[in-house]
Protein backbone atom coordinates (compact mmCIF):
# COMPACT_ATOMS: atom_id res chain seq x y z
CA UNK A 1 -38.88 67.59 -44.09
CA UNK A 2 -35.84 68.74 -42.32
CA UNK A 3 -34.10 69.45 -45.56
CA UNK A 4 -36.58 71.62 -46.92
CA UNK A 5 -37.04 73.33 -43.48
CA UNK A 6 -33.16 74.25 -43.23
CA UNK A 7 -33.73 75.21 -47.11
CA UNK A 8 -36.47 77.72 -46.13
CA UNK A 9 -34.22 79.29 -43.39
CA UNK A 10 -31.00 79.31 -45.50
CA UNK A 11 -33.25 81.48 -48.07
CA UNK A 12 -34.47 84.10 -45.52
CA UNK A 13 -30.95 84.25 -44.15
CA UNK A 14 -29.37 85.04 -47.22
CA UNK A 15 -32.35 87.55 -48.43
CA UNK A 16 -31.13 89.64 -44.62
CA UNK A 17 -28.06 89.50 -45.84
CA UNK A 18 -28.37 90.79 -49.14
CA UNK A 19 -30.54 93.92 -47.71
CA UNK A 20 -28.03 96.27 -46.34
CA UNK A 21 -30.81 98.73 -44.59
CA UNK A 22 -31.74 95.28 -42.35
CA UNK A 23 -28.09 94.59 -41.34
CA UNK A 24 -28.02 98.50 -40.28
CA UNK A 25 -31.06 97.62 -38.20
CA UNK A 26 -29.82 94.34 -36.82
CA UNK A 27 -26.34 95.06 -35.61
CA UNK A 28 -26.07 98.98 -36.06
CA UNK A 29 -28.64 100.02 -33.88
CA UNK A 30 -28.20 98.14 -30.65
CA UNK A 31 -24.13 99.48 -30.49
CA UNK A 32 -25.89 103.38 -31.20
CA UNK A 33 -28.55 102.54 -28.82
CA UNK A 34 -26.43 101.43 -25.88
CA UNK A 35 -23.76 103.49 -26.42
CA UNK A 36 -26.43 106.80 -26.45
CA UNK A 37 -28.69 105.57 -24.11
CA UNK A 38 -25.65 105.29 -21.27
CA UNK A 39 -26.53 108.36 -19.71
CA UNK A 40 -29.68 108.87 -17.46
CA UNK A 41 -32.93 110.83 -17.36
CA UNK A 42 -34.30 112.62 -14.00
CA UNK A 43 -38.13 112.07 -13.22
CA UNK A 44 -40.05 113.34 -10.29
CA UNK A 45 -40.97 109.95 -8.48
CA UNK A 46 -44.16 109.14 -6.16
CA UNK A 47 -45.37 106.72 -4.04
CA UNK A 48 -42.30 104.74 -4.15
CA UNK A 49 -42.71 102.19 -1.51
CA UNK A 50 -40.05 101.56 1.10
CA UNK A 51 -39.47 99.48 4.07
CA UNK A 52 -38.57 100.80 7.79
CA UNK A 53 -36.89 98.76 10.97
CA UNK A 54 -37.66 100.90 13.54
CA UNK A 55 -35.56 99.32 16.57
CA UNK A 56 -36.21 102.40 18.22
CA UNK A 57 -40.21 102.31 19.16
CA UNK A 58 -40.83 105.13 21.00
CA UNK A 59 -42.13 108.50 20.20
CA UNK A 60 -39.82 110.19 18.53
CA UNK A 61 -39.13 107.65 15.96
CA UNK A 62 -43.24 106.92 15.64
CA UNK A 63 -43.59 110.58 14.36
CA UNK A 64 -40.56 110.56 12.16
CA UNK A 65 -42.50 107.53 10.84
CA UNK A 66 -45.89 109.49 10.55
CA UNK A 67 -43.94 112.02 9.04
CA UNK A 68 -42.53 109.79 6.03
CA UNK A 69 -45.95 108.54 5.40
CA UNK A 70 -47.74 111.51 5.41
CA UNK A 71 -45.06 112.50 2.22
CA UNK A 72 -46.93 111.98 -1.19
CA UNK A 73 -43.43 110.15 -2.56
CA UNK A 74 -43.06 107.32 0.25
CA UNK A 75 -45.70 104.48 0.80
CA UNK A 76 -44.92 102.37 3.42
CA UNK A 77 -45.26 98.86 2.44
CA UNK A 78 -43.64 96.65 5.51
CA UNK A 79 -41.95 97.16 8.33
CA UNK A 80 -38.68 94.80 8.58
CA UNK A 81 -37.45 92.89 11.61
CA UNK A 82 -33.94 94.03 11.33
CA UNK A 83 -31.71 95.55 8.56
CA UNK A 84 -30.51 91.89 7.48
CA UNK A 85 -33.67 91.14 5.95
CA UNK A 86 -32.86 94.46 3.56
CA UNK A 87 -31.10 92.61 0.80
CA UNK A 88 -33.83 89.89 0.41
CA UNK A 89 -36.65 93.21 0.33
CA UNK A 90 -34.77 94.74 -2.27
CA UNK A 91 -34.36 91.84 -4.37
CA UNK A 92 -38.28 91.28 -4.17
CA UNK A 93 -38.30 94.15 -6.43
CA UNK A 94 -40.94 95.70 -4.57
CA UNK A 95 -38.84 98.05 -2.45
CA UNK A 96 -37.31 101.40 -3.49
CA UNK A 97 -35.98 102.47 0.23
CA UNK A 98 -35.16 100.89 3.54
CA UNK A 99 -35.06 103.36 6.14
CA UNK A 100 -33.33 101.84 9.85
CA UNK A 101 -34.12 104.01 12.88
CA UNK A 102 -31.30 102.42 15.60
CA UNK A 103 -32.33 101.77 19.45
CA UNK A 104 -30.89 104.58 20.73
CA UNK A 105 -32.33 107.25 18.13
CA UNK A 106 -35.01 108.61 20.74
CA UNK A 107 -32.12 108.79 23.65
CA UNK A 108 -29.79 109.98 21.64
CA UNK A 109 -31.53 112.82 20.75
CA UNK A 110 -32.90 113.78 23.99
CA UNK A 111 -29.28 113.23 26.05
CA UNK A 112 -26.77 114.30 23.21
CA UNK A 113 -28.96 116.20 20.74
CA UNK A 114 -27.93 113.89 17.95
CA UNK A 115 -29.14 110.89 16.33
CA UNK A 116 -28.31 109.26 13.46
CA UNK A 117 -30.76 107.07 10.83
CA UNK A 118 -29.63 104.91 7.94
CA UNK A 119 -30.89 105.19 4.44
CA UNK A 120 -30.40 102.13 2.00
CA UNK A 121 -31.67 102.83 -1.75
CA UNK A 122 -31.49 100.07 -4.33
CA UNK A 123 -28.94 102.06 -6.86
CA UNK A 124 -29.76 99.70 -9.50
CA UNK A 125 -31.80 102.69 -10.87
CA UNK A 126 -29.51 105.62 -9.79
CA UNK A 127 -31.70 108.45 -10.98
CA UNK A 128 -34.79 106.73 -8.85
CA UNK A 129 -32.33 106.50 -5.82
CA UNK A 130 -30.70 109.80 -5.67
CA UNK A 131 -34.35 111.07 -6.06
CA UNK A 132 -35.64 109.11 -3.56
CA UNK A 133 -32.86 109.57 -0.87
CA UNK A 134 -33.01 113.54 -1.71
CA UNK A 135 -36.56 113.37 -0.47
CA UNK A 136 -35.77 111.46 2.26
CA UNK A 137 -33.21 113.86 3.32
CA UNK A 138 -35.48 116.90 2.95
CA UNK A 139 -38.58 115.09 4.83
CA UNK A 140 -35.79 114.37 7.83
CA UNK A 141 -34.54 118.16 7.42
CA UNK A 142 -38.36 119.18 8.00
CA UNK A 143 -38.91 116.76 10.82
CA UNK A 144 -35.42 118.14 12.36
CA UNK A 145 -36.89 121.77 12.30
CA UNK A 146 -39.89 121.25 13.88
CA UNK A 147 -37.97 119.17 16.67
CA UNK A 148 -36.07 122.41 17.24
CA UNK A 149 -38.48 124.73 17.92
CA UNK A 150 -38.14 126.52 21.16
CA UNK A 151 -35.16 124.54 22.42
CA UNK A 152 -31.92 126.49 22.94
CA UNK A 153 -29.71 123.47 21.76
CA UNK A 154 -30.93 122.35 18.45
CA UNK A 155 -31.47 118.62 17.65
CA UNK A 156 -29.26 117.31 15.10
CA UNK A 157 -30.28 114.00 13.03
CA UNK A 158 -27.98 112.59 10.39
CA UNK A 159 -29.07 110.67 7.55
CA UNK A 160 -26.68 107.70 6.55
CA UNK A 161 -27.04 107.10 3.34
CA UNK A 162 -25.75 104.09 1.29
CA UNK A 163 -25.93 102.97 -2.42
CA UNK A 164 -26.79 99.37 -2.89
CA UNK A 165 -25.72 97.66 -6.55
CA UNK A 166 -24.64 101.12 -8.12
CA UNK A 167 -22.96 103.10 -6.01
CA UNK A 168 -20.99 105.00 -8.19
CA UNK A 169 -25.14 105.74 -9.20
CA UNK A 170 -23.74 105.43 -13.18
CA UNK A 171 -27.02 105.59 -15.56
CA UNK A 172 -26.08 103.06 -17.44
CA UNK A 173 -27.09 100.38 -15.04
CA UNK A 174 -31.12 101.76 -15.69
CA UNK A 175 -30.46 102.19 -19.12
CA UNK A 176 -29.18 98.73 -20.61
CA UNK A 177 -32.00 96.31 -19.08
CA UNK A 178 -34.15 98.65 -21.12
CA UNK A 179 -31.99 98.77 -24.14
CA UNK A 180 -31.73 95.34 -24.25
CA UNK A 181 -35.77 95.16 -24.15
CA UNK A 182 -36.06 97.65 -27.00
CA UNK A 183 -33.42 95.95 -29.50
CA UNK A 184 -34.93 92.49 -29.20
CA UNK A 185 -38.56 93.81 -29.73
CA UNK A 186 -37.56 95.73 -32.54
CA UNK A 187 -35.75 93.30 -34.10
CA UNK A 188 -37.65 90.21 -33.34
CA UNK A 189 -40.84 91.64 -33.58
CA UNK A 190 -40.67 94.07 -36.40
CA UNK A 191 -38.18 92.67 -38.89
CA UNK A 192 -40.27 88.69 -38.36
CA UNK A 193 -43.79 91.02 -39.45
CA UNK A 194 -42.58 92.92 -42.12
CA UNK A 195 -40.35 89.68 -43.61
CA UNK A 196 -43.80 87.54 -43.52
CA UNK A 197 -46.13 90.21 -44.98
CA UNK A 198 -43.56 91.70 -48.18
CA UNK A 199 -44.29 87.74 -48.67
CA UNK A 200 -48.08 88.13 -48.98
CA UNK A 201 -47.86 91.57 -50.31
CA UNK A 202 -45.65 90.30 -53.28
CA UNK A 203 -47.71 87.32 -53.72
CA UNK A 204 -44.67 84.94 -53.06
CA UNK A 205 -46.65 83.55 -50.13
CA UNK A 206 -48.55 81.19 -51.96
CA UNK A 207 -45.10 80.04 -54.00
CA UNK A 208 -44.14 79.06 -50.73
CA UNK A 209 -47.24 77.47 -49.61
CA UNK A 210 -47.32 75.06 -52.10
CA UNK A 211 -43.91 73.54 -51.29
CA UNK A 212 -44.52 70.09 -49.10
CA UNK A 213 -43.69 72.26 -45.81
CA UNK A 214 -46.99 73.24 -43.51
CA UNK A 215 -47.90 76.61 -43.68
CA UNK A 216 -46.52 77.35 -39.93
CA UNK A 217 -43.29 75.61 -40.32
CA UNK A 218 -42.70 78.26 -43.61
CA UNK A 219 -43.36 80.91 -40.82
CA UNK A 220 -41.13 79.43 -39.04
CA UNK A 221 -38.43 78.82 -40.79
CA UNK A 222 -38.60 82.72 -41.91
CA UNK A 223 -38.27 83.69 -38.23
CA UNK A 224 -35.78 81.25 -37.28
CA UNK A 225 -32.86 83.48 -38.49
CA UNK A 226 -33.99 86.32 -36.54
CA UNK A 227 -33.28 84.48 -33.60
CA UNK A 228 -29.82 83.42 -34.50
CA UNK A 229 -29.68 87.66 -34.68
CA UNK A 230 -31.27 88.47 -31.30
CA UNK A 231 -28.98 86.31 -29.84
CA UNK A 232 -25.69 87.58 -31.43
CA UNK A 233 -27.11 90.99 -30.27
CA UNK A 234 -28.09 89.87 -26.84
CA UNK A 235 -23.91 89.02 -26.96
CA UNK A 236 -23.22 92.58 -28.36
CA UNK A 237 -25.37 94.32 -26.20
CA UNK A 238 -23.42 92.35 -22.62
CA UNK A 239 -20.16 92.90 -24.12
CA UNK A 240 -20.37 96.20 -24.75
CA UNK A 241 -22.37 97.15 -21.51
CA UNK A 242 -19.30 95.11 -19.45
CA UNK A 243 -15.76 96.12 -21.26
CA UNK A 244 -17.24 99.48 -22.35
CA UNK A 245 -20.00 100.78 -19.63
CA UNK A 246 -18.35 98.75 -16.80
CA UNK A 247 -21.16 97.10 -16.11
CA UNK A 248 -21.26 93.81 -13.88
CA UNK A 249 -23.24 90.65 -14.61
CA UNK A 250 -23.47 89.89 -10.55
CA UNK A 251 -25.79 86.94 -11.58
CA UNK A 252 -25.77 83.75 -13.57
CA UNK A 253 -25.25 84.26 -17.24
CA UNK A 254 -26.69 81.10 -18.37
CA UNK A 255 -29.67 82.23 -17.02
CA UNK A 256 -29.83 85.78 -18.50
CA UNK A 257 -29.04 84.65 -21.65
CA UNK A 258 -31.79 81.72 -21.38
CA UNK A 259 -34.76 84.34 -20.49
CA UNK A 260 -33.17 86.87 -23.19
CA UNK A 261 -34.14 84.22 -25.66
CA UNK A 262 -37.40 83.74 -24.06
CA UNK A 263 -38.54 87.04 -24.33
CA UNK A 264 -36.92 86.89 -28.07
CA UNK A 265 -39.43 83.72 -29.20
CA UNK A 266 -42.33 85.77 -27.14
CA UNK A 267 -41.09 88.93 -29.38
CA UNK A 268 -40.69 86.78 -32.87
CA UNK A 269 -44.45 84.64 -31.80
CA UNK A 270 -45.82 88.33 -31.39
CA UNK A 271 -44.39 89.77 -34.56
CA UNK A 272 -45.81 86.32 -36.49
CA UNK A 273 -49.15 87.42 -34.50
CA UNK A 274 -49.34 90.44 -36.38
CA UNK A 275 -48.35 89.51 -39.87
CA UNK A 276 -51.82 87.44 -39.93
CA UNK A 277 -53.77 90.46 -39.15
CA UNK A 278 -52.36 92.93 -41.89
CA UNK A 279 -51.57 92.71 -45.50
CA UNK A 280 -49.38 95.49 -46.07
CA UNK A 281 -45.68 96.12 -44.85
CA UNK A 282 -46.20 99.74 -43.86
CA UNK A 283 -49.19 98.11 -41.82
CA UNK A 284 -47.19 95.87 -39.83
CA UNK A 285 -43.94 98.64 -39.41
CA UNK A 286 -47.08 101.14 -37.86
CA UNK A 287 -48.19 98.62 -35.63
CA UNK A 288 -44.93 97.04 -34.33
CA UNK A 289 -43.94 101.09 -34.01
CA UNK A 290 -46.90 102.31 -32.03
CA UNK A 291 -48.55 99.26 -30.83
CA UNK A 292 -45.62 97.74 -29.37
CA UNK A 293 -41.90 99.78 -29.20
CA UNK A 294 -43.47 103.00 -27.68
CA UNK A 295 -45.52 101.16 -25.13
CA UNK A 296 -42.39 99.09 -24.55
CA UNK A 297 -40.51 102.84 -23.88
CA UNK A 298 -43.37 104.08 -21.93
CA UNK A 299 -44.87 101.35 -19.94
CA UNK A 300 -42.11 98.94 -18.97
CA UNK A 301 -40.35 101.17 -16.92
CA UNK A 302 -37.07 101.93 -18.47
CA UNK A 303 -38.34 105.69 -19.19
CA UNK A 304 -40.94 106.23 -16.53
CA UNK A 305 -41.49 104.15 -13.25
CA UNK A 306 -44.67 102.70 -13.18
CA UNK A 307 -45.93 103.60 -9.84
CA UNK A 308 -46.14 107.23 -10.76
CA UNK A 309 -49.17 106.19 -13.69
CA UNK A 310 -52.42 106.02 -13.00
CA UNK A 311 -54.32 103.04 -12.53
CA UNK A 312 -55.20 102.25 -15.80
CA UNK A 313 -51.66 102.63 -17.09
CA UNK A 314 -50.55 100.38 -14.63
CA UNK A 315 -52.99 97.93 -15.71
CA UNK A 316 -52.12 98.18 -19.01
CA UNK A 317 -48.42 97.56 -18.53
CA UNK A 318 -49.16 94.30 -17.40
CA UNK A 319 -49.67 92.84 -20.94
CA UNK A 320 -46.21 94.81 -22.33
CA UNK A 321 -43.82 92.03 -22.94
CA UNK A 322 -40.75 94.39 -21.78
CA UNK A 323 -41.97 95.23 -18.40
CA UNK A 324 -41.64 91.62 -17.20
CA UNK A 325 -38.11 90.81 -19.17
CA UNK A 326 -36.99 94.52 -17.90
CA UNK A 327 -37.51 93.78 -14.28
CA UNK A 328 -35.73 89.98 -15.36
CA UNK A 329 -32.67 91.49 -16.59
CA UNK A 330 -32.34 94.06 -13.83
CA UNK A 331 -32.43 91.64 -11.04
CA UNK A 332 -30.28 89.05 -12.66
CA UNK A 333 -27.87 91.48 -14.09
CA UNK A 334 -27.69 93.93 -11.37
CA UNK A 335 -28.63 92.61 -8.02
CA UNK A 336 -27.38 88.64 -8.94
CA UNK A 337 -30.93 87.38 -7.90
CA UNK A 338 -31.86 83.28 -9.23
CA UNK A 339 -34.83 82.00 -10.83
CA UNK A 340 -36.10 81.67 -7.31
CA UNK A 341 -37.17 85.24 -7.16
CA UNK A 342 -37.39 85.83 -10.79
CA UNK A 343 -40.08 82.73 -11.81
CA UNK A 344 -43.63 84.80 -11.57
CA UNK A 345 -41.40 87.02 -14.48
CA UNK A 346 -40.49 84.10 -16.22
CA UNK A 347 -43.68 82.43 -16.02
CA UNK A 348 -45.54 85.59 -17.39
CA UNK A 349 -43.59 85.86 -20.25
CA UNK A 350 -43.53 82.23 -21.19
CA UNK A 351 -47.22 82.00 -20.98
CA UNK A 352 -47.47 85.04 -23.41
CA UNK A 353 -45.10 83.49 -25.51
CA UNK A 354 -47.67 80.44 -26.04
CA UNK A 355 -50.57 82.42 -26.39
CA UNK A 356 -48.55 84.18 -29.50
CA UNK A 357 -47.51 80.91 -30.53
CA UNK A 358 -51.27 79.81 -30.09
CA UNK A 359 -52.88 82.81 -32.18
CA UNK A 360 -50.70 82.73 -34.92
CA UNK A 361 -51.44 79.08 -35.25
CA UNK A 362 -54.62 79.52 -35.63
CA UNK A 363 -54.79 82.19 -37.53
CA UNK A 364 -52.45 81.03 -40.03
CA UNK A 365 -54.35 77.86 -40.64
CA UNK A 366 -57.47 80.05 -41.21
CA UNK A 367 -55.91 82.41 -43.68
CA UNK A 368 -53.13 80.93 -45.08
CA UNK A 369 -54.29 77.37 -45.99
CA UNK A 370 -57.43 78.68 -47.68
CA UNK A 371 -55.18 80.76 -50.20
């Protein structure tokens, strides 16, 4: 059985390499992707939520506070002890801003008509940061002004601003967590579909199904070298985004390149999904095209934050794949979090990965065996 399984996988390998259009696919498109997709894009952003330690407490910093929420960008979503507990907000992923207001900010402006407030962005997306901390500047500028009015000697408060995990705010560090997303769903997804259905549609299929193998382990075995791919392109992909980008991997390795070939299986199980619904290869290219890469572009993201969507949107990119390896590969990658913060993320995307696995099963003993 192991014989004729290798067998099966030694075929489809040397059928990818004997089609030069796949290769072009496989290992062309990643390097033009990353290499493209290095710059940034600039979105309007709203309701970002932030954090604020406000060791001040007392009136003036309550109404700079009032002000900031009463801004359509900024939700506040906690208010921190003290500016060490920062780091572990931001690597939550649920924080955009932390804004500290300092004990002597009310004092300071009424003794020496100057005060001073720190602004700490997560830079990991430096288009969503220098947005952010723009607005953040403007809403202190406005809060400033109307401090000022009537008094002979204006009121001066200084924003402090600092960069965490990009500070040099380079686009790449957005931009390769969601290449990396788009290459292995193309590739896993699309390429295991259409190899499985030109099967069917040739009416090879049921050549194969007669050999002693089961019907899934033949589905197998044709996906199996598509794996071997994502992961020589999950290599590509790192190398180039380190000695070329200048990116850093601040966490563990091992454990990027463990859920990269999680969300790879979920990707190939998906793509196996959708070769027992259609019959036709321009079929299964349309649906791993529309159904699956441009929500993976839209909704995981990498394009367009997800806060800004309305609710339904947001609901929706729940079930995209990418949008739970994205936020994987940005925290790992970028801010050098563990599998302690990261395992709702990884549990999501190993649970889809069964229910693939699961659905295919069963729908390729249904369809396939009766043949």
């Amino acid at each position: 059985m192991k014989e004729q399984f290798l067998a099966f996988v030694k075929k489809e390998w040397f059928h990818i390499w004997r089609d030069k259009k796949t290769l072009f696919i496989l290992f062309g498109l990643p390097i033009v992707q990353i290499l493209i997709f290095g710059f940034a894009l600039t979105n309007e952003i709203k309701n970002s939520r932030i954090a604020i330690v406000d060791q001040s407490k007392d009136e003036t910093s309550q109404r700079l506070i009032d002000r900031i929420a009463s801004s359509r960008y900024f939700d506040i979503e906690e208010f921190l002890k003290s500016g060490d507990e920062a780091d572990a907000a931001f690597k939550r992923g649920k924080i955009k801003l932390v804004i500290i207001i300092p004990e002597s900010f009310g004092s300071s402006l009424k003794h020496t008509n100057h005060g001073a407030i720190q602004v700490l962005a997560d830079a990991s997306d430096p288009n969503t940061a220098s947005t952010l901390t723009s607005y953040m500047q403007a809403i202190v500028g406005d809060f400033q002004s109307d401090l000022n009015e009537g008094k002979k000697l204006p009121y001066t408060i200084v924003p402090e601003v600092r960069m965490l995990y990009n500070p040099q705010l380079k686009g790449a560090y957005n931009f390769v967590p969601g290449i990396m997303a788009m290459v292995l769903m193309l590739i896993c997804t699309l390429m295991t579909s259409i190899a499985i259905v030109k099967e069917k549609e040739t009416g090879t299929m049921e050549v194969l199904l007669v050999s002693p193998l089961k019907p899934i382990l033949v589905i197998f075995a044709k996906s199996t070298p598509y794996l071997f791919l994502s992961l020589v392109n999950i290599a590509s992909i790192l190398l180039l985004s380190v000695f070329v980008l200048g990116l850093p991997i601040a966490g563990s390795l091992v454990l990027l390149i463990t859920l990269s070939l999680l969300f790879s299986i979920a990707s190939l199980s998906l793509g196996m999904l959708i070769s027992t619904i259609t019959d036709s290869q321009q079929t299964a290219m349309l649906i791993s095209l529309m159904g699956l890469f441009l929500p993976t572009l839209m909704l995981s993201g990498f394009m367009f934050p997800i806060e800004n969507m309305p609710l339904p949107l947001k609901i929706m990119s729940n079930v995209v794949p990418a949008k739970w390896y994205y936020f994987i590969v940005k925290s790992v990658m970028i801010k050098g979090v563990g599998l302690k913060i990261i395992w709702k993320e990884a549990f999501v995307l190993t649970f889809m990965t069964l229910a693939f696995l699961g659905l295919s099963i069963k729908n390729y003993k249904v369809r396939l065996a009766i043949k």
